[in-house]
PDB file of N, CA and C in Angstrom:
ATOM      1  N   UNK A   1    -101.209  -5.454   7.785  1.00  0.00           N
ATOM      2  CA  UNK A   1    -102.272  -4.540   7.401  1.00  0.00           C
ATOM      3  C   UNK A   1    -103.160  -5.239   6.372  1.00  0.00           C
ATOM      4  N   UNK A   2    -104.454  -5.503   6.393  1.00  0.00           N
ATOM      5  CA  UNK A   2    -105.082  -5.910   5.411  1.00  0.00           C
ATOM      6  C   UNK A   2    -105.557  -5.096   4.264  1.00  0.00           C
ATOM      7  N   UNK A   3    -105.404  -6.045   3.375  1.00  0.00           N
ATOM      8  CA  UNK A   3    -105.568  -5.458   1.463  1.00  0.00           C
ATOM      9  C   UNK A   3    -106.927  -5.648   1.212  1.00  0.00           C
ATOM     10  N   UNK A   4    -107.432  -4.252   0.909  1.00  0.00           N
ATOM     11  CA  UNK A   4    -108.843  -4.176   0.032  1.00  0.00           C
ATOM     12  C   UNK A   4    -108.481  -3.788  -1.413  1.00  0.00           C
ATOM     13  N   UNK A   5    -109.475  -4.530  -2.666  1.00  0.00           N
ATOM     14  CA  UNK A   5    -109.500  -4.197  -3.807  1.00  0.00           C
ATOM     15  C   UNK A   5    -110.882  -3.524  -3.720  1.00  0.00           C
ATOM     16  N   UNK A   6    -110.289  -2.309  -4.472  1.00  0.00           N
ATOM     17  CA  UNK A   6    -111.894  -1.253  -4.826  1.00  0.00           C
ATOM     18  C   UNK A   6    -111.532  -1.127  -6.250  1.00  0.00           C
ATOM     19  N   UNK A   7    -112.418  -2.156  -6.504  1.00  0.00           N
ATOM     20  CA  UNK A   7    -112.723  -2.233  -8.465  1.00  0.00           C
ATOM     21  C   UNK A   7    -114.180  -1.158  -9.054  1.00  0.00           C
ATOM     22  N   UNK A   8    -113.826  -0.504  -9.648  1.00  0.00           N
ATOM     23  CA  UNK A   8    -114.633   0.578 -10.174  1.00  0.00           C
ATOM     24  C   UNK A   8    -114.480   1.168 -11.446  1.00  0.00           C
ATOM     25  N   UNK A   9    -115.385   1.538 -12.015  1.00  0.00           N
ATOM     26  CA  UNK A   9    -115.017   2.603 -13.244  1.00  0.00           C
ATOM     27  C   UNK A   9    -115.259   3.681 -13.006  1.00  0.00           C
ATOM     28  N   UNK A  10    -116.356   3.769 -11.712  1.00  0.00           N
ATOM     29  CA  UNK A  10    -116.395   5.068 -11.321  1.00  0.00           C
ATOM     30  C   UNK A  10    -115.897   5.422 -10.479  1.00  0.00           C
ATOM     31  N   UNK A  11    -114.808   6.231 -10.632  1.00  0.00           N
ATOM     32  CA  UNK A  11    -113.646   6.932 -10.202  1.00  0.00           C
ATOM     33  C   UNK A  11    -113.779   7.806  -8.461  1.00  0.00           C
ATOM     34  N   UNK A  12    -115.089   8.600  -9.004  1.00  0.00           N
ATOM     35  CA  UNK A  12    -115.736   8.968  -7.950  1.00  0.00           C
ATOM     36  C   UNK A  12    -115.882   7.900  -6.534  1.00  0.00           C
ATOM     37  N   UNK A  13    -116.554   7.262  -6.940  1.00  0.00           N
ATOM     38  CA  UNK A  13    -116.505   5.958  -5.968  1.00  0.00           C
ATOM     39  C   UNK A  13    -115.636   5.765  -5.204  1.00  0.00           C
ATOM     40  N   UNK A  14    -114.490   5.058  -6.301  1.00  0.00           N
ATOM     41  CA  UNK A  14    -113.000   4.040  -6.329  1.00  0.00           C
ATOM     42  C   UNK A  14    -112.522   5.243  -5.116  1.00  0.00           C
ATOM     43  N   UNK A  15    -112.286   6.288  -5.520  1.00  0.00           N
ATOM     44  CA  UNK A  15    -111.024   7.013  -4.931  1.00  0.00           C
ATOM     45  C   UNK A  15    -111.724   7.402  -2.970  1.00  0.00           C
ATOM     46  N   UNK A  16    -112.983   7.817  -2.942  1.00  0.00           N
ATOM     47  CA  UNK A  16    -114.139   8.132  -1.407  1.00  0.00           C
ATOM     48  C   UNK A  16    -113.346   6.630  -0.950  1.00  0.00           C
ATOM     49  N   UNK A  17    -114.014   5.606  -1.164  1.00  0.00           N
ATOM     50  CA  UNK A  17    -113.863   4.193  -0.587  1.00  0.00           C
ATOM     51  C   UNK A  17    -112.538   4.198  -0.431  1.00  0.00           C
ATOM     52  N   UNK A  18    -111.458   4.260  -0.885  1.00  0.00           N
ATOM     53  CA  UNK A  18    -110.169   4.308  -0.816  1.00  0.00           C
ATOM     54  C   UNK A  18    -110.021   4.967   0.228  1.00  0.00           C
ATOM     55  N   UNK A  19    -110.255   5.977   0.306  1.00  0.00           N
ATOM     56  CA  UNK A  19    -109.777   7.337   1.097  1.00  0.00           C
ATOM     57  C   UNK A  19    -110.380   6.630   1.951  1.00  0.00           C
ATOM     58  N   UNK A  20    -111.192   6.573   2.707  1.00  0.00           N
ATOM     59  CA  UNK A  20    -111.756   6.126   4.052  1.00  0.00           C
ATOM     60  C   UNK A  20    -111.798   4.548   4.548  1.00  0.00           C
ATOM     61  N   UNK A  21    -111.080   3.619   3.621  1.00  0.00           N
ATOM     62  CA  UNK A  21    -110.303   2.830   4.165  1.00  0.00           C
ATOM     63  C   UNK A  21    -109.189   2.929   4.668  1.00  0.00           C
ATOM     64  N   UNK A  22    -108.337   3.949   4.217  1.00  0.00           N
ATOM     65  CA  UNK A  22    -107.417   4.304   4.308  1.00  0.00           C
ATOM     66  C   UNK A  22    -107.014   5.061   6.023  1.00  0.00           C
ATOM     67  N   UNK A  23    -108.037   5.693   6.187  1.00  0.00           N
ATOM     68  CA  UNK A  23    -108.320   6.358   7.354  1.00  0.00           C
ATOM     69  C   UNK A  23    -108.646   5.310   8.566  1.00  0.00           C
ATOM     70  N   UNK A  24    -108.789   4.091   8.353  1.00  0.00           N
ATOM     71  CA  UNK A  24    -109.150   2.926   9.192  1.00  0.00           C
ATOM     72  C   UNK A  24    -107.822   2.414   9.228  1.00  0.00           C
ATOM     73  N   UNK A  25    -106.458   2.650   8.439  1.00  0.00           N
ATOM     74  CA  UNK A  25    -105.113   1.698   8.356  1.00  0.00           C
ATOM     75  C   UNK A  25    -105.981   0.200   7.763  1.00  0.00           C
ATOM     76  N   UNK A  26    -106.323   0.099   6.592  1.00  0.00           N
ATOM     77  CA  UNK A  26    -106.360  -0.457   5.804  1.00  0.00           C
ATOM     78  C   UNK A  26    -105.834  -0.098   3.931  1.00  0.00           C
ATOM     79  N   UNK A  27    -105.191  -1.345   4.223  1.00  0.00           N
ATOM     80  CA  UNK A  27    -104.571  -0.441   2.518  1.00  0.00           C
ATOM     81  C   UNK A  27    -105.369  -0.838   1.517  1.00  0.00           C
ATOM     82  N   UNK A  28    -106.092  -0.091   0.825  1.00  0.00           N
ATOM     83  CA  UNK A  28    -107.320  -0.144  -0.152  1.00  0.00           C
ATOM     84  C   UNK A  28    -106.013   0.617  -1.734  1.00  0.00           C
ATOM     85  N   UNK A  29    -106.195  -0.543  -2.378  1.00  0.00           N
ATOM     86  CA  UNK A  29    -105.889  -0.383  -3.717  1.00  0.00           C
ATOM     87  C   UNK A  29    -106.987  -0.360  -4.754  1.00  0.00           C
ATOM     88  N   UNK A  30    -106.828   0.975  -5.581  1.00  0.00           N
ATOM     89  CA  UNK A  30    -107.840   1.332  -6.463  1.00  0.00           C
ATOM     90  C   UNK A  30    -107.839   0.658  -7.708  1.00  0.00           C
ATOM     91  N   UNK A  31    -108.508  -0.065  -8.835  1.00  0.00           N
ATOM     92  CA  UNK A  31    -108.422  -0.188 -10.107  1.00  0.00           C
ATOM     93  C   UNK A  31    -109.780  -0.537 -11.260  1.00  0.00           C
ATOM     94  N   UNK A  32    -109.479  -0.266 -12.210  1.00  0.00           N
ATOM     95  CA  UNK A  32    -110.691  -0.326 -12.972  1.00  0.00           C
ATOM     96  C   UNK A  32    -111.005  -1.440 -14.069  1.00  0.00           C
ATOM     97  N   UNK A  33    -109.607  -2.462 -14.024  1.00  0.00           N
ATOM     98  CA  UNK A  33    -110.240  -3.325 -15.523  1.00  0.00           C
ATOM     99  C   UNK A  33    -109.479  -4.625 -14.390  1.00  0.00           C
ATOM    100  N   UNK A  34    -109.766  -5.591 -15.320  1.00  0.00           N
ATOM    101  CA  UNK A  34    -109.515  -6.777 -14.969  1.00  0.00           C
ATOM    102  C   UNK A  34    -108.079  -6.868 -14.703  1.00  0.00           C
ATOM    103  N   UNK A  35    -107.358  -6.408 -15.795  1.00  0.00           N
ATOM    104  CA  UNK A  35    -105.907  -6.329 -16.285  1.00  0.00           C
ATOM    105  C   UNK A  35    -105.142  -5.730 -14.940  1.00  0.00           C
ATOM    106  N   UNK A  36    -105.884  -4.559 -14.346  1.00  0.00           N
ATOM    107  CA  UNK A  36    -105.423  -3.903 -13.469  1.00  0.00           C
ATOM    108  C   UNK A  36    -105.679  -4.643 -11.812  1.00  0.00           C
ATOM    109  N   UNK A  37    -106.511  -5.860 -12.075  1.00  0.00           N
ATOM    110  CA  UNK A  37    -106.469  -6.644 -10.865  1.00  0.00           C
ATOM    111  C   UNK A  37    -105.421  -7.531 -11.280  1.00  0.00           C
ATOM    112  N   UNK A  38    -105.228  -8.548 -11.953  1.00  0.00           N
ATOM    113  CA  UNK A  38    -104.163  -9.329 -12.328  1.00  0.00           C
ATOM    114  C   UNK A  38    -103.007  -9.011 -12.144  1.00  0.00           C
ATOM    115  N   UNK A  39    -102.509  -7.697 -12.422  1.00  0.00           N
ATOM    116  CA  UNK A  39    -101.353  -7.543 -11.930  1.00  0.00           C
ATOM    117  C   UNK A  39    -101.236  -7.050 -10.532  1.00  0.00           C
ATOM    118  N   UNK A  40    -102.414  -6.513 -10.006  1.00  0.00           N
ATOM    119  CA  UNK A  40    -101.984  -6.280  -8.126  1.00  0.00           C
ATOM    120  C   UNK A  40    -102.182  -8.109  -7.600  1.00  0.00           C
ATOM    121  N   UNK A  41    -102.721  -8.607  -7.879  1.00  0.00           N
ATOM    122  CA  UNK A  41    -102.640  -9.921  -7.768  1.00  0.00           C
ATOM    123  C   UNK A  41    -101.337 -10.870  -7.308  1.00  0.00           C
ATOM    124  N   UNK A  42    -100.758 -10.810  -8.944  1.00  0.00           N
ATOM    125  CA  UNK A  42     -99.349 -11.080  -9.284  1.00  0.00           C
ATOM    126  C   UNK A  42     -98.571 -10.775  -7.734  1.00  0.00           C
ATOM    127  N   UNK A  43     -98.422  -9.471  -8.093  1.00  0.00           N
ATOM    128  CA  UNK A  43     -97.729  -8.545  -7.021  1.00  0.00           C
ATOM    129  C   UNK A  43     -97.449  -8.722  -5.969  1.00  0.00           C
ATOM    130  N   UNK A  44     -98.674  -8.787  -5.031  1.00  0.00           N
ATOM    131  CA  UNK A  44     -99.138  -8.979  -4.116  1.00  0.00           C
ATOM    132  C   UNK A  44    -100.321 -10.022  -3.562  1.00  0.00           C
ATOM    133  N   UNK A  45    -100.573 -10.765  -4.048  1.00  0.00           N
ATOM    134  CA  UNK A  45    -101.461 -11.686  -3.997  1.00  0.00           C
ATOM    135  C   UNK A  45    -102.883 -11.466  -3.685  1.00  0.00           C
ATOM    136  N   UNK A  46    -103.587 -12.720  -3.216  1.00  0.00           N
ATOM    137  CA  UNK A  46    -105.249 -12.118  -3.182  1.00  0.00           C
ATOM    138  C   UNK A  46    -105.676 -11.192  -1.499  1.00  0.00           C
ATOM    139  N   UNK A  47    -106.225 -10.087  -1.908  1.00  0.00           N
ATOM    140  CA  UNK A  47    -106.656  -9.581  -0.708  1.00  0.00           C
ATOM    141  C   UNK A  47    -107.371 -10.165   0.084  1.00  0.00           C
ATOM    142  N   UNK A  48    -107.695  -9.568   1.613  1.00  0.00           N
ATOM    143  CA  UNK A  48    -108.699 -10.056   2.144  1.00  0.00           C
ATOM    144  C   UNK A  48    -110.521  -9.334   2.135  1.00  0.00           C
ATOM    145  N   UNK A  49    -110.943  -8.731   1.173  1.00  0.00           N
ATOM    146  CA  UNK A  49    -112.301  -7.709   1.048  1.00  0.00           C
ATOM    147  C   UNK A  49    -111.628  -7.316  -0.541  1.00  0.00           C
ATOM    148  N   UNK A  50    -113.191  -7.305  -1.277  1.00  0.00           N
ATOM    149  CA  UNK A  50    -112.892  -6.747  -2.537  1.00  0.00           C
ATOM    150  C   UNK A  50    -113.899  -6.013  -2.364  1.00  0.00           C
ATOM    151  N   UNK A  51    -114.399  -4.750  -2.721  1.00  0.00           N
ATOM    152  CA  UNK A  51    -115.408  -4.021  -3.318  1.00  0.00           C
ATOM    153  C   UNK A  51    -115.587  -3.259  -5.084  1.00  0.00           C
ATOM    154  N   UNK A  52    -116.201  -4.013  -5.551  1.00  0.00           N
ATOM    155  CA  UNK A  52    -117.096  -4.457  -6.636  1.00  0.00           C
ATOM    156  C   UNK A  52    -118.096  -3.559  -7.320  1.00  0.00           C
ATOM    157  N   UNK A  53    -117.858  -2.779  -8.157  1.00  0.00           N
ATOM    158  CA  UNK A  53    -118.680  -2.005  -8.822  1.00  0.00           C
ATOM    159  C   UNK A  53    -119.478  -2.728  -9.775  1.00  0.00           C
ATOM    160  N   UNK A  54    -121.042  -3.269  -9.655  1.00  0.00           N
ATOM    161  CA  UNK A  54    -121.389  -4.213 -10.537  1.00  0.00           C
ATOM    162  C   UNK A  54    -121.605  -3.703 -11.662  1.00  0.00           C
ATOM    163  N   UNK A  55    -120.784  -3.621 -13.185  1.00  0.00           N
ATOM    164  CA  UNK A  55    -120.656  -3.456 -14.328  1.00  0.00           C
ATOM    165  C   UNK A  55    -120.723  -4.498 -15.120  1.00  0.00           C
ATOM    166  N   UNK A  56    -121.593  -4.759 -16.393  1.00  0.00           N
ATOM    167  CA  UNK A  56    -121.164  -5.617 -16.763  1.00  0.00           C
ATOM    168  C   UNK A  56    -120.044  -6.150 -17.829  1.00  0.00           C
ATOM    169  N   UNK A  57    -119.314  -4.944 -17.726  1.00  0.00           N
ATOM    170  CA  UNK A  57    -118.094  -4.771 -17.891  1.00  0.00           C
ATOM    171  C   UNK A  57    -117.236  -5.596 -17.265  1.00  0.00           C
ATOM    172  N   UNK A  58    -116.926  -5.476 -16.177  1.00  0.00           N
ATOM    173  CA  UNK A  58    -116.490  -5.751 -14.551  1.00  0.00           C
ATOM    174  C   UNK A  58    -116.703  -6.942 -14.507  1.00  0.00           C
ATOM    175  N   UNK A  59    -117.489  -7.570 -14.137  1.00  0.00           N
ATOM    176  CA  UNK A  59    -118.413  -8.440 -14.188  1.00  0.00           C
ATOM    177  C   UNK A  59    -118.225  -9.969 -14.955  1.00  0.00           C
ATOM    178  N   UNK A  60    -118.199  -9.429 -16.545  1.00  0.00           N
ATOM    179  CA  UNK A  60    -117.875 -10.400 -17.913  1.00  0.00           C
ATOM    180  C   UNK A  60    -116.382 -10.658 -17.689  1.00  0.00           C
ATOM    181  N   UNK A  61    -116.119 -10.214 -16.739  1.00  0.00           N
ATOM    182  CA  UNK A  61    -114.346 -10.947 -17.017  1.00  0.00           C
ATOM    183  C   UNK A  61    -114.247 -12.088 -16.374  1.00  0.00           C
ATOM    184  N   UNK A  62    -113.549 -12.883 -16.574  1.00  0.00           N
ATOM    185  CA  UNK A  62    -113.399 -14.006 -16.013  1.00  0.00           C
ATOM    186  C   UNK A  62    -112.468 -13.897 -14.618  1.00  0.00           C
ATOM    187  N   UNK A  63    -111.228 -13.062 -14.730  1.00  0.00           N
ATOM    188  CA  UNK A  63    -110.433 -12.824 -13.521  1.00  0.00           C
ATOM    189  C   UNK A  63    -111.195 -12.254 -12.494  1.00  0.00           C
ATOM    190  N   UNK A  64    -112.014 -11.227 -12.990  1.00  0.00           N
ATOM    191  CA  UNK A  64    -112.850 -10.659 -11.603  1.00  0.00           C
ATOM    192  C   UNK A  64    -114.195 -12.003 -10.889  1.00  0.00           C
ATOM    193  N   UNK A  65    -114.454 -12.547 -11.935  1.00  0.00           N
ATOM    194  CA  UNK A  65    -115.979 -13.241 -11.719  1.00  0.00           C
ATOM    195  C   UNK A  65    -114.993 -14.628 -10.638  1.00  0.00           C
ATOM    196  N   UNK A  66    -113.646 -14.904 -11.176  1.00  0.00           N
ATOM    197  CA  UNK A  66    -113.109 -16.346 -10.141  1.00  0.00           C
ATOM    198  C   UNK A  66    -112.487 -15.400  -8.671  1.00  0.00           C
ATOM    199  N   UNK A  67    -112.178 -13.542  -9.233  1.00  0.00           N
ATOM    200  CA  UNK A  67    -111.720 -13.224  -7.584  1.00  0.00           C
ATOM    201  C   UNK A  67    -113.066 -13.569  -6.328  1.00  0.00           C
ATOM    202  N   UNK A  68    -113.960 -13.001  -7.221  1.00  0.00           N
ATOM    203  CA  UNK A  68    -115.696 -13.075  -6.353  1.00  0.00           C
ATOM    204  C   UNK A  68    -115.864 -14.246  -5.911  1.00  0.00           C
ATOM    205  N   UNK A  69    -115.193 -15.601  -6.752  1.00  0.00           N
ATOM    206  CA  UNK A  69    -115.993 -16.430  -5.906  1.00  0.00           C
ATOM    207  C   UNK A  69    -115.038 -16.632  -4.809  1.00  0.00           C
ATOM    208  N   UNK A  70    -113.541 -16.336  -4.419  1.00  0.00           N
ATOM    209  CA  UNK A  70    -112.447 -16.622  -3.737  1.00  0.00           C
ATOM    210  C   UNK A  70    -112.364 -15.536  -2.988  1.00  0.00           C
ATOM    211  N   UNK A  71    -112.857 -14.472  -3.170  1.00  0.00           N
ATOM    212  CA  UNK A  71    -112.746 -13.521  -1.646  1.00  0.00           C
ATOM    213  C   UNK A  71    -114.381 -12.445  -1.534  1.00  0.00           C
ATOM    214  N   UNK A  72    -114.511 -12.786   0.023  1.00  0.00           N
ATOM    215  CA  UNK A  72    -115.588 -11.801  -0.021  1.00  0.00           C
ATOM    216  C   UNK A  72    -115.256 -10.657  -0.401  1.00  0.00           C
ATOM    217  N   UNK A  73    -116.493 -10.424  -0.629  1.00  0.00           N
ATOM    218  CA  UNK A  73    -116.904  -9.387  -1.781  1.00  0.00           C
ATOM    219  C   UNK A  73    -118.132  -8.489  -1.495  1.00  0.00           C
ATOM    220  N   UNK A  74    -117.893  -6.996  -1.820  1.00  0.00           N
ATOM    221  CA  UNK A  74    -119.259  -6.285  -1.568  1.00  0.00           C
ATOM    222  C   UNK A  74    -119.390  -5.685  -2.910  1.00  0.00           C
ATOM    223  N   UNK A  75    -120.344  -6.484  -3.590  1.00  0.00           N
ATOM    224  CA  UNK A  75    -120.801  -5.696  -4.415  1.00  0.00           C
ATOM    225  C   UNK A  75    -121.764  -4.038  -4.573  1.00  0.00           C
ATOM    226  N   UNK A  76    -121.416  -3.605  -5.141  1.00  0.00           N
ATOM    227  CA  UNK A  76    -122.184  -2.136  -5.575  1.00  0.00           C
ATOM    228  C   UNK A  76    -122.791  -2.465  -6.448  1.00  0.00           C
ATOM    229  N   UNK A  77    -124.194  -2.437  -6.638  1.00  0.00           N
ATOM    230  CA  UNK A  77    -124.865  -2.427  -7.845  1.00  0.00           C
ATOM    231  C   UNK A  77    -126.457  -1.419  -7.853  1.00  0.00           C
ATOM    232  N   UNK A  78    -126.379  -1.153  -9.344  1.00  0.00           N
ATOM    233  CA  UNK A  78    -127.278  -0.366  -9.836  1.00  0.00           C
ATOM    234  C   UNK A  78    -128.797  -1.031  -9.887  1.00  0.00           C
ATOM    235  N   UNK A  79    -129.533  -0.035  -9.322  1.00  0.00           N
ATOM    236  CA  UNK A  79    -131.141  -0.764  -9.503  1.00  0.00           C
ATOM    237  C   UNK A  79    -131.637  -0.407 -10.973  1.00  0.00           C
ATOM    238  N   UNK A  80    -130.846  -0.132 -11.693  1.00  0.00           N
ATOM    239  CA  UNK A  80    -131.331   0.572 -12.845  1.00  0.00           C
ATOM    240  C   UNK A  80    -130.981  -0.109 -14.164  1.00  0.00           C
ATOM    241  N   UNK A  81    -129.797  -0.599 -13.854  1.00  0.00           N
ATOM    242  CA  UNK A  81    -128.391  -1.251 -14.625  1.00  0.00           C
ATOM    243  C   UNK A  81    -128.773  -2.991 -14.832  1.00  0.00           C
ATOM    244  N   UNK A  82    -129.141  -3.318 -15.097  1.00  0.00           N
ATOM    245  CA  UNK A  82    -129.716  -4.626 -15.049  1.00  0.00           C
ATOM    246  C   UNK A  82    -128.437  -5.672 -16.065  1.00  0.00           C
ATOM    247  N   UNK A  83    -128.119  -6.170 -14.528  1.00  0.00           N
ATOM    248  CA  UNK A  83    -126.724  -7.080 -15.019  1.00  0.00           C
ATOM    249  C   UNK A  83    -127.142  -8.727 -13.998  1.00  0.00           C
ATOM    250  N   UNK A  84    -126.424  -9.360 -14.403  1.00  0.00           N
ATOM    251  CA  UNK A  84    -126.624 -10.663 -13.565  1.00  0.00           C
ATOM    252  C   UNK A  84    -125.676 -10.524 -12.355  1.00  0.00           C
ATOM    253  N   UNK A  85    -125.775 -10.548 -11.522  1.00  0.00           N
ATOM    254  CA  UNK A  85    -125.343 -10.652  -9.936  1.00  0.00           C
ATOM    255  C   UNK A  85    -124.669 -12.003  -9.364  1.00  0.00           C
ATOM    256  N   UNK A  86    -123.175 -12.188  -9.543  1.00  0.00           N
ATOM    257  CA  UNK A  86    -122.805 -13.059  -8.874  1.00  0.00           C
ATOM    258  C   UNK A  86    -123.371 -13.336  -7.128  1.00  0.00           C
ATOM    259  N   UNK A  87    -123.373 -14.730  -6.885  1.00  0.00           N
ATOM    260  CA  UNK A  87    -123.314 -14.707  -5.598  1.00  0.00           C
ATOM    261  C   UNK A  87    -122.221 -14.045  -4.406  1.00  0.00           C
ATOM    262  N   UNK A  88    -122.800 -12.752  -3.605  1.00  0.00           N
ATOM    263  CA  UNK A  88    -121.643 -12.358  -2.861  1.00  0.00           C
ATOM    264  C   UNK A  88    -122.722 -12.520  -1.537  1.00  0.00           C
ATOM    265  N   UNK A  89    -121.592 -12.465  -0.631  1.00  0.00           N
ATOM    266  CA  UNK A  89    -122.342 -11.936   0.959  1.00  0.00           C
ATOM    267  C   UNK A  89    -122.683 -10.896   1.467  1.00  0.00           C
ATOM    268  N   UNK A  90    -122.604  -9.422   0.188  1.00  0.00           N
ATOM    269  CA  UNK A  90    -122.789  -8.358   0.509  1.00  0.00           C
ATOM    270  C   UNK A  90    -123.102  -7.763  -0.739  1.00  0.00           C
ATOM    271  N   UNK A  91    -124.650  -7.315  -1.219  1.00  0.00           N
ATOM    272  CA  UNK A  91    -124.888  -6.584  -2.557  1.00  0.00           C
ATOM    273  C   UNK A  91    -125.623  -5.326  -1.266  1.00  0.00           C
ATOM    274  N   UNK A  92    -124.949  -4.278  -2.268  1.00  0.00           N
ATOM    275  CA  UNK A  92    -125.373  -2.898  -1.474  1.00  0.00           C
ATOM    276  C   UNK A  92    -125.751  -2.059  -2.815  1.00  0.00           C
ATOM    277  N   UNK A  93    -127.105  -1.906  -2.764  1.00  0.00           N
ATOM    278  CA  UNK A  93    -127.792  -1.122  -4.361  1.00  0.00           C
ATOM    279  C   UNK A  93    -127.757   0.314  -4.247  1.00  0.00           C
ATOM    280  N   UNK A  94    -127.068   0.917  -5.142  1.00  0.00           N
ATOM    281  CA  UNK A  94    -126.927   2.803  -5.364  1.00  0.00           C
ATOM    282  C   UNK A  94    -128.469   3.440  -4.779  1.00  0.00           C
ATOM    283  N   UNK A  95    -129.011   4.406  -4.468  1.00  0.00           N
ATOM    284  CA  UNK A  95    -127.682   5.033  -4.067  1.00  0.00           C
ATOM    285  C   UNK A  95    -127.115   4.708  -2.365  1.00  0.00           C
ATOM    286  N   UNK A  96    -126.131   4.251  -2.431  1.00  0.00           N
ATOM    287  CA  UNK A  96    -125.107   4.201  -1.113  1.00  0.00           C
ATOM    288  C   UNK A  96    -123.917   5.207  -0.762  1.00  0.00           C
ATOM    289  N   UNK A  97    -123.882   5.158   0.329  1.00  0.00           N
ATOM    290  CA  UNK A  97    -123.199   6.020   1.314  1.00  0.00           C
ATOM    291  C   UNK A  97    -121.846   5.298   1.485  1.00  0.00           C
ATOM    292  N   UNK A  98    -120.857   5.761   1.345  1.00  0.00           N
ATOM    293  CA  UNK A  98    -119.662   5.218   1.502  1.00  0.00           C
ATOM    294  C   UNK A  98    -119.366   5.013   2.644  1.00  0.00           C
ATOM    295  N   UNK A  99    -119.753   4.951   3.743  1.00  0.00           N
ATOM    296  CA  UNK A  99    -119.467   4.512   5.169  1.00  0.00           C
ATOM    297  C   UNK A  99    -120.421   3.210   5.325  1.00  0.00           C
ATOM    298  N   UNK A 100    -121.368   3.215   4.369  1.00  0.00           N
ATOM    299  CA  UNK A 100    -122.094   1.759   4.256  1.00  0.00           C
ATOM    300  C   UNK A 100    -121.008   0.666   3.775  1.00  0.00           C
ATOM    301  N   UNK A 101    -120.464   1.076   2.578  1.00  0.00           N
ATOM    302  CA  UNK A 101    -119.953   0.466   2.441  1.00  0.00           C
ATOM    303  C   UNK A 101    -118.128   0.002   3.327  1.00  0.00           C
ATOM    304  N   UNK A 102    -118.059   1.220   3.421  1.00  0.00           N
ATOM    305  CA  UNK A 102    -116.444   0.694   4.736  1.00  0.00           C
ATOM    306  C   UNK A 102    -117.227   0.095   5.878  1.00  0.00           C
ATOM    307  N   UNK A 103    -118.570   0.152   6.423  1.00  0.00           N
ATOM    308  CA  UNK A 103    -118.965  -1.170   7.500  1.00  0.00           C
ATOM    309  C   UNK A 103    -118.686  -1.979   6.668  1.00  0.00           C
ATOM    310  N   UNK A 104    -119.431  -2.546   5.791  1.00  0.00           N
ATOM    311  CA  UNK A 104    -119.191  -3.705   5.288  1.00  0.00           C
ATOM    312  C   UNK A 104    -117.986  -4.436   5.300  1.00  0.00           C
ATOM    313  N   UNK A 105    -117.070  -3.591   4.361  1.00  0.00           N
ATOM    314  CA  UNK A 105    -115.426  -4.306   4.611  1.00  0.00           C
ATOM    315  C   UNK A 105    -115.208  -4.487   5.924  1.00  0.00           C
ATOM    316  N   UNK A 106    -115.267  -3.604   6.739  1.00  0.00           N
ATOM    317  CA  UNK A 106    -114.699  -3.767   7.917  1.00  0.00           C
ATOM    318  C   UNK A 106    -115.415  -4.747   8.895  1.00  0.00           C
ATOM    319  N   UNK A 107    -116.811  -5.319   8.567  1.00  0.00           N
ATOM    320  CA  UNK A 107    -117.167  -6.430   9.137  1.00  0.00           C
ATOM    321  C   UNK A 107    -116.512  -7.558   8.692  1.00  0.00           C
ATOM    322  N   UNK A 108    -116.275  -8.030   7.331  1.00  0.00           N
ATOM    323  CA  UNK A 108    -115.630  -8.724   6.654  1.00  0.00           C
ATOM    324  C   UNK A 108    -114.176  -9.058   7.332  1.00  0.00           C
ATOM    325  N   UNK A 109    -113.453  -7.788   7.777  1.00  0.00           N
ATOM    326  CA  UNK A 109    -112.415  -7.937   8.028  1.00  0.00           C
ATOM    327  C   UNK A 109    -112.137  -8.618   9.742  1.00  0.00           C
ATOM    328  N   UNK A 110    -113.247  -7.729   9.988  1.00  0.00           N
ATOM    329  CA  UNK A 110    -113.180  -8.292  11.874  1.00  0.00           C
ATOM    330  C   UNK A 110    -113.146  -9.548  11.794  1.00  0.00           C
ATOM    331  N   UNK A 111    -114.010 -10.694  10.899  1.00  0.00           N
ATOM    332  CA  UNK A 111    -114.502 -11.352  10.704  1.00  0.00           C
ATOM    333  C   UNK A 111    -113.117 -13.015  10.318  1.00  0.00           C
ATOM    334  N   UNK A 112    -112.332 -11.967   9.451  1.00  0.00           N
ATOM    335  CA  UNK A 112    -111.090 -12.753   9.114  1.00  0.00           C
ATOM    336  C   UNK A 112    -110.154 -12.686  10.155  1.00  0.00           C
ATOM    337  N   UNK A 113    -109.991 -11.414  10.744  1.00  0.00           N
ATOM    338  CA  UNK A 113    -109.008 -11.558  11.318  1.00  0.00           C
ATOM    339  C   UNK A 113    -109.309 -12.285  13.353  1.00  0.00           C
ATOM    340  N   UNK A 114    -110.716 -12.476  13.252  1.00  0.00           N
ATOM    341  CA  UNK A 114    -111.153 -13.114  14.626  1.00  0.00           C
ATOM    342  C   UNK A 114    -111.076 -14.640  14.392  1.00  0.00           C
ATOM    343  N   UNK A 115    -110.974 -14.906  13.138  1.00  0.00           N
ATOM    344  CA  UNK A 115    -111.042 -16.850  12.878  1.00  0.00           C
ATOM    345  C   UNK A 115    -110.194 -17.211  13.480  1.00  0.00           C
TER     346      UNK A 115
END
């Protein structure tokens, strides 16, 4: 079964995206700080799809900024929020629809698992 990280502070978000990965049989793990990726990490190692709440919170960490460059990634970001934007293969700007964003993963994923 493939592992999505849904990194968020907004909860609202984290938990929709979850839920409807979930509904695809993808296991989408929720968390909000760096600390809380490091240890699903540990755990379980690196997923295949992260989705990315661009904070620059989020963002300024170093564990999240080396997961971004090591697994695709869909960022969420604010047109309002003016943060620097790692390079990803997927920036999707608020307001978005959470089925925008499960295409995304799930292209990502077709994508890994057809190589």
């Amino acid at each position: 079964m493939p592992v999505v990280f849904v990194i968020a502070l907004d909860w609202t978000m984290r938990s929709a995206v979850r839920a409807e990965l979930r509904e695809i049989r993808v296991e989408a793990l929720g968390m909000d700080s760096a600390g809380d990726t490091g240890r699903a990490i540990a755990s379980s190692g690196l997923p295949n799809v992260v989705v990315l709440e661009a904070t620059a919170e989020l963002l300024g960490e170093p564990r999240i900024r080396n997961l971004v460059q090591r697994v695709p990634t869909v960022l969420i970001a604010s047109c309002t929020l003016r943060v620097t934007l790692p390079e990803a293969p997927a920036i999707l700007y608020r307001p978005v629809r959470v089925a925008e964003i499960v295409a995304r993963v799930s292209e990502f994923l077709a994508h890994d698992y057809a190589a």
